[in-house]
Protein backbone atom coordinates (compact mmCIF):
# COMPACT_ATOMS: atom_id res chain seq x y z
CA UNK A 1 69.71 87.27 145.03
CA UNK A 2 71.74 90.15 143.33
CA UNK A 3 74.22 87.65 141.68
CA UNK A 4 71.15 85.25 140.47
CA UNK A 5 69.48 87.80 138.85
CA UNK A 6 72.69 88.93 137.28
CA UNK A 7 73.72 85.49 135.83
CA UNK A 8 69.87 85.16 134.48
CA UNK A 9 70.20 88.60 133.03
CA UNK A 10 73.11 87.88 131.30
CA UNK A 11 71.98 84.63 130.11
CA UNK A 12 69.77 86.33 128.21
CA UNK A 13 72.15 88.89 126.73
CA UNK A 14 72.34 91.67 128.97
CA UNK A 15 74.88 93.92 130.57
CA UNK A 16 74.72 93.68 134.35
CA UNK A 17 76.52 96.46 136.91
CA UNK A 18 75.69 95.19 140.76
CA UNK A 19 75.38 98.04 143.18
CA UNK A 20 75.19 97.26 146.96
CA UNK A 21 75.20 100.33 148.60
CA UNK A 22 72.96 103.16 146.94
CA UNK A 23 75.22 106.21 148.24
CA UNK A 24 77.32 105.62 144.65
CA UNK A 25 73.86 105.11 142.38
CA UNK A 26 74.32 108.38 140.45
CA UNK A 27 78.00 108.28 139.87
CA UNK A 28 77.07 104.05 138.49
CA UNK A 29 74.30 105.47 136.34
CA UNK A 30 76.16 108.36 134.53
CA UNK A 31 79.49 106.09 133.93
CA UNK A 32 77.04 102.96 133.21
CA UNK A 33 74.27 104.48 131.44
CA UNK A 34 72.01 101.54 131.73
CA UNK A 35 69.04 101.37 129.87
CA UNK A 36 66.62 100.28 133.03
CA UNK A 37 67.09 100.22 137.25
CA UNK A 38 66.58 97.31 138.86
CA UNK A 39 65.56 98.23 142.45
CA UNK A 40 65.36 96.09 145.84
CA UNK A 41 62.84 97.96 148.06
CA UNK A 42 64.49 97.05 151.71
CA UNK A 43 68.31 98.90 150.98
CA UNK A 44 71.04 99.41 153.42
CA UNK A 45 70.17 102.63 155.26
CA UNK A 46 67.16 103.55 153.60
CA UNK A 47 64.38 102.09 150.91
CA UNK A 48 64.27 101.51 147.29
CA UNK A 49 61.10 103.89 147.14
CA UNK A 50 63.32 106.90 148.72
CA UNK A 51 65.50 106.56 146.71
CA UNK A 52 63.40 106.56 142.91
CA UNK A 53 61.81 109.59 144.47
CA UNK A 54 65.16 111.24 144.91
CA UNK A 55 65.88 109.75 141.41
CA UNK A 56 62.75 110.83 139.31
CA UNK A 57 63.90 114.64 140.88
CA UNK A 58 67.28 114.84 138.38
CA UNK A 59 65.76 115.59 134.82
CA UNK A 60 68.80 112.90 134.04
CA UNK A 61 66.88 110.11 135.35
CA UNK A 62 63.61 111.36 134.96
CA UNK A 63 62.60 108.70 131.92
CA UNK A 64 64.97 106.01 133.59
CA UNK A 65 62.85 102.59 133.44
CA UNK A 66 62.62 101.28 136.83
CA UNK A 67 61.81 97.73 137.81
CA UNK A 68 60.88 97.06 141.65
CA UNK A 69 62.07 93.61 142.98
CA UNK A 70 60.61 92.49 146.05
CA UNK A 71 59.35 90.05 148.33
CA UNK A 72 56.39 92.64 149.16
CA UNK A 73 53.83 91.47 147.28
CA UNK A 74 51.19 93.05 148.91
CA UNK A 75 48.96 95.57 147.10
CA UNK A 76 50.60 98.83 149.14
CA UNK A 77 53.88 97.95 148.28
CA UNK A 78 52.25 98.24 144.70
CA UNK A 79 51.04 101.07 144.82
CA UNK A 80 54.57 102.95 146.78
CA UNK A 81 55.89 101.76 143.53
CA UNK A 82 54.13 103.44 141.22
CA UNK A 83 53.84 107.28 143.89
CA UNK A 84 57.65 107.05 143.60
CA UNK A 85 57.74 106.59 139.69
CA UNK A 86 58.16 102.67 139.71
CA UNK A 87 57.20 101.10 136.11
CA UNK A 88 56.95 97.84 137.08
CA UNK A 89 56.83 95.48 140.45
CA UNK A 90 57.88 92.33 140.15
CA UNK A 91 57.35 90.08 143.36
CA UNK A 92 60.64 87.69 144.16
CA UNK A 93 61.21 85.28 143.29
CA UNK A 94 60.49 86.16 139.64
CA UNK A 95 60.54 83.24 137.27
CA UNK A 96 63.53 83.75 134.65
CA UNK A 97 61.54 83.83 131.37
CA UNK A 98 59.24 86.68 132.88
CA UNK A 99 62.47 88.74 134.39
CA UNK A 100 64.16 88.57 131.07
CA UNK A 101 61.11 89.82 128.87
CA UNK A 102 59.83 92.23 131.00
CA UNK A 103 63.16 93.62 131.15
CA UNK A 104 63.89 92.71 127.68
CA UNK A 105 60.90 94.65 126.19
CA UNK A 106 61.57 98.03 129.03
CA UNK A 107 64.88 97.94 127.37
CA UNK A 108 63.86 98.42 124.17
CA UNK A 109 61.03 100.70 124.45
CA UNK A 110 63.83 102.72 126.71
CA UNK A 111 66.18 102.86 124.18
CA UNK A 112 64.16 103.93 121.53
CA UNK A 113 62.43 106.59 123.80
CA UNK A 114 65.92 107.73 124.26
CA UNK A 115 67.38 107.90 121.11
CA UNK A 116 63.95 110.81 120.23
CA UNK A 117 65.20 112.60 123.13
CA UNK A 118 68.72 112.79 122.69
CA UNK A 119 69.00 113.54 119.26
CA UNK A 120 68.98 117.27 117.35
CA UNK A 121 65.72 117.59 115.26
CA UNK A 122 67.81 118.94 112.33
CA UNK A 123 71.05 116.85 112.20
CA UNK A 124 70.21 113.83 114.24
CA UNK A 125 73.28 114.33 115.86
CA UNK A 126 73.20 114.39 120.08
CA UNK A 127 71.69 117.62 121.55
CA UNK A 128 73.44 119.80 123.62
CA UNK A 129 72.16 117.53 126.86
CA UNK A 130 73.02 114.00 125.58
CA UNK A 131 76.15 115.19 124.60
CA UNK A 132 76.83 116.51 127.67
CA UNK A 133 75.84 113.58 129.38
CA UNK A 134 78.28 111.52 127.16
CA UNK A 135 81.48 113.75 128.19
CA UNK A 136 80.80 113.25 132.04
CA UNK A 137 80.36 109.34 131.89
CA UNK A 138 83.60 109.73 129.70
CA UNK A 139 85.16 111.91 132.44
CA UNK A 140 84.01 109.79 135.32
CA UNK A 141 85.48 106.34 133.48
CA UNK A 142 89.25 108.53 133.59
CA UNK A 143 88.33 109.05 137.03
CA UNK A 144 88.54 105.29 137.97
CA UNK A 145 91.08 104.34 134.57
CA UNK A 146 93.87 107.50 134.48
CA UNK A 147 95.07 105.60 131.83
CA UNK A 148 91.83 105.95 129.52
CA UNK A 149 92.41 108.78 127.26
CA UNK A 150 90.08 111.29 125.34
CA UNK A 151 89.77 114.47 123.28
CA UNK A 152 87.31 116.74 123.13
CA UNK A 153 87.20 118.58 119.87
CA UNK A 154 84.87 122.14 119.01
CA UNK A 155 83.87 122.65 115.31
CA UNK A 156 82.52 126.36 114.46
CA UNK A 157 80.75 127.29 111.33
CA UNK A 158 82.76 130.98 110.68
CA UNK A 159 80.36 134.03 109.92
CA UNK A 160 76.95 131.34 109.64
CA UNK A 161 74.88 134.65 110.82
CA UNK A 162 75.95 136.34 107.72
CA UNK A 163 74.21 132.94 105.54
CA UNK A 164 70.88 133.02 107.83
CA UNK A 165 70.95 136.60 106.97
CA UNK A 166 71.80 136.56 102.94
CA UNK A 167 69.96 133.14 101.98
CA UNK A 168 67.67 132.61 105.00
CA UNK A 169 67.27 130.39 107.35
CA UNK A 170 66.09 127.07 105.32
CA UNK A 171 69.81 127.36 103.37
CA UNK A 172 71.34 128.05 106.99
CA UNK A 173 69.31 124.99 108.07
CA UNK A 174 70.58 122.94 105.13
CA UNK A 175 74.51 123.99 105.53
CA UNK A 176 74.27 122.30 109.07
CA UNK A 177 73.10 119.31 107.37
CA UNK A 178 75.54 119.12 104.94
CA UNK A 179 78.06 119.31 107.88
CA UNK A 180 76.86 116.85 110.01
CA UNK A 181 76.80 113.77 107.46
CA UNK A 182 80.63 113.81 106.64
CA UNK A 183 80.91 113.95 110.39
CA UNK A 184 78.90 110.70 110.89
CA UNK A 185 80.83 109.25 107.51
CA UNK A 186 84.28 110.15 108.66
CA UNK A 187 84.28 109.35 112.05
CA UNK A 188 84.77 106.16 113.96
CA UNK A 189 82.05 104.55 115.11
CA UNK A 190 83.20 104.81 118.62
CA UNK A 191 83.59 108.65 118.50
CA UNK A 192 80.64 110.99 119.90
CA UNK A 193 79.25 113.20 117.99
CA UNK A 194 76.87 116.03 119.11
CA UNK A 195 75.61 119.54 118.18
CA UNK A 196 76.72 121.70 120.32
CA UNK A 197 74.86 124.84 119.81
CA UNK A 198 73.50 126.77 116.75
CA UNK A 199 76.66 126.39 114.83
CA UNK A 200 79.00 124.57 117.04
CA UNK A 201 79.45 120.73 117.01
CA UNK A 202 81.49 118.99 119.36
CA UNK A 203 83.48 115.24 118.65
CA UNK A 204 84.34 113.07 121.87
CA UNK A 205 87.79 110.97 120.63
CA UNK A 206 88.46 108.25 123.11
CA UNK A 207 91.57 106.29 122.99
CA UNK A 208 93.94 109.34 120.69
CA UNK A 209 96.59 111.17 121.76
CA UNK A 210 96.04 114.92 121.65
CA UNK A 211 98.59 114.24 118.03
CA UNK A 212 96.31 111.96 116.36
CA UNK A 213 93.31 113.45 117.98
């Protein structure tokens, strides 16, 4: 059923990773970064339900989408579902059109979700968090591909306390602005960009030598 819902899904557009056993589910979700979970209910060793529960623990996953497939259509399935932190429950077999908008429009409303909560209020770069989150898919992908290489580059703004303090905050404010838009300009479109801390922004380079890095 896992390879039919794949070639639907894909059909339609969509990037598919199959997992069959859900001991390597958090390791797949940090390299993947999907934008929604499909989940069977009846899993090798243990249940679909267990294992949102475990899920919706880990502030990573907590705003995960997550679609139930099942055969259980009955109302108490439904209901185990939504205790665990289900968003939808979709009894098998699920007619393509419905399968591809319901996970069409969780997509979206996922991504855009996502895109509020990863990005700096000031500089719209990535928070400290998402950026985070971006360096250990990155250093999980070397993990399975040695060959896959990336840099990991610190900028610091030199004596910014001494601006905050002369000119105020609202100049210090606007001096991390002015920083941050070459950085999205410059860059490749590929290359992460995040801020780091107060001052500090951090680049992700995938694919340079340390040289041309």
């Amino acid at each position: 059923h896992a390879d039919l819902v794949r070639s639907v899904l894909e059909s339609g557009g969509h990037e598919v990773r199959v997992l069959r056993d859900p001991r390597g589910l958090e390791e797949t979700l940090l390299e993947f970064a999907p934008d929604l979970l499909l989940m069977d209910i009846v899993l090798p060793g243990t249940s679909g339900h267990d294992v949102v529960r475990f899920l919706r623990q880990d502030e990573r996953f907590m705003a995960l989408p997550v679609l139930f497939l099942t055969t259980e259509g009955q109302l108490q399935a439904r209901f185990r579902s939504a205790e665990v932190g289900g968003d939808e429950h979709l009894v098998k077999p699920v007619p393509a059109p419905l399968l591809l908008a319901t996970v069409a429009a969780r997509a979206e409303r996922a991504r855009f979700l996502r895109g509020l909560m990863e990005r700096d209020g000031l500089t719209r770069l990535l928070n400290h968090t998402a950026f985070a989150e971006r360096a250990r898919a990155a250093h999980a992908q070397k993990a399975r591909d040695p060959e896959r290489v990336f840099a990991w580059v610190m900028i610091d703004v030199d004596h910014f306390k001494k601006v905050n303090d002369r000119y105020g905050h609202p100049v210090g404010d606007r001096v991390l602005i002015a920083l941050s838009a070459p950085l999205r300009r410059r860059l490749r479109q590929s290359d992460t960009i995040g801020r780091y801390g107060g001052e500090e922004f951090a680049v992700l380079l995938e694919g340079l030598p340390r040289d041309e890095a």
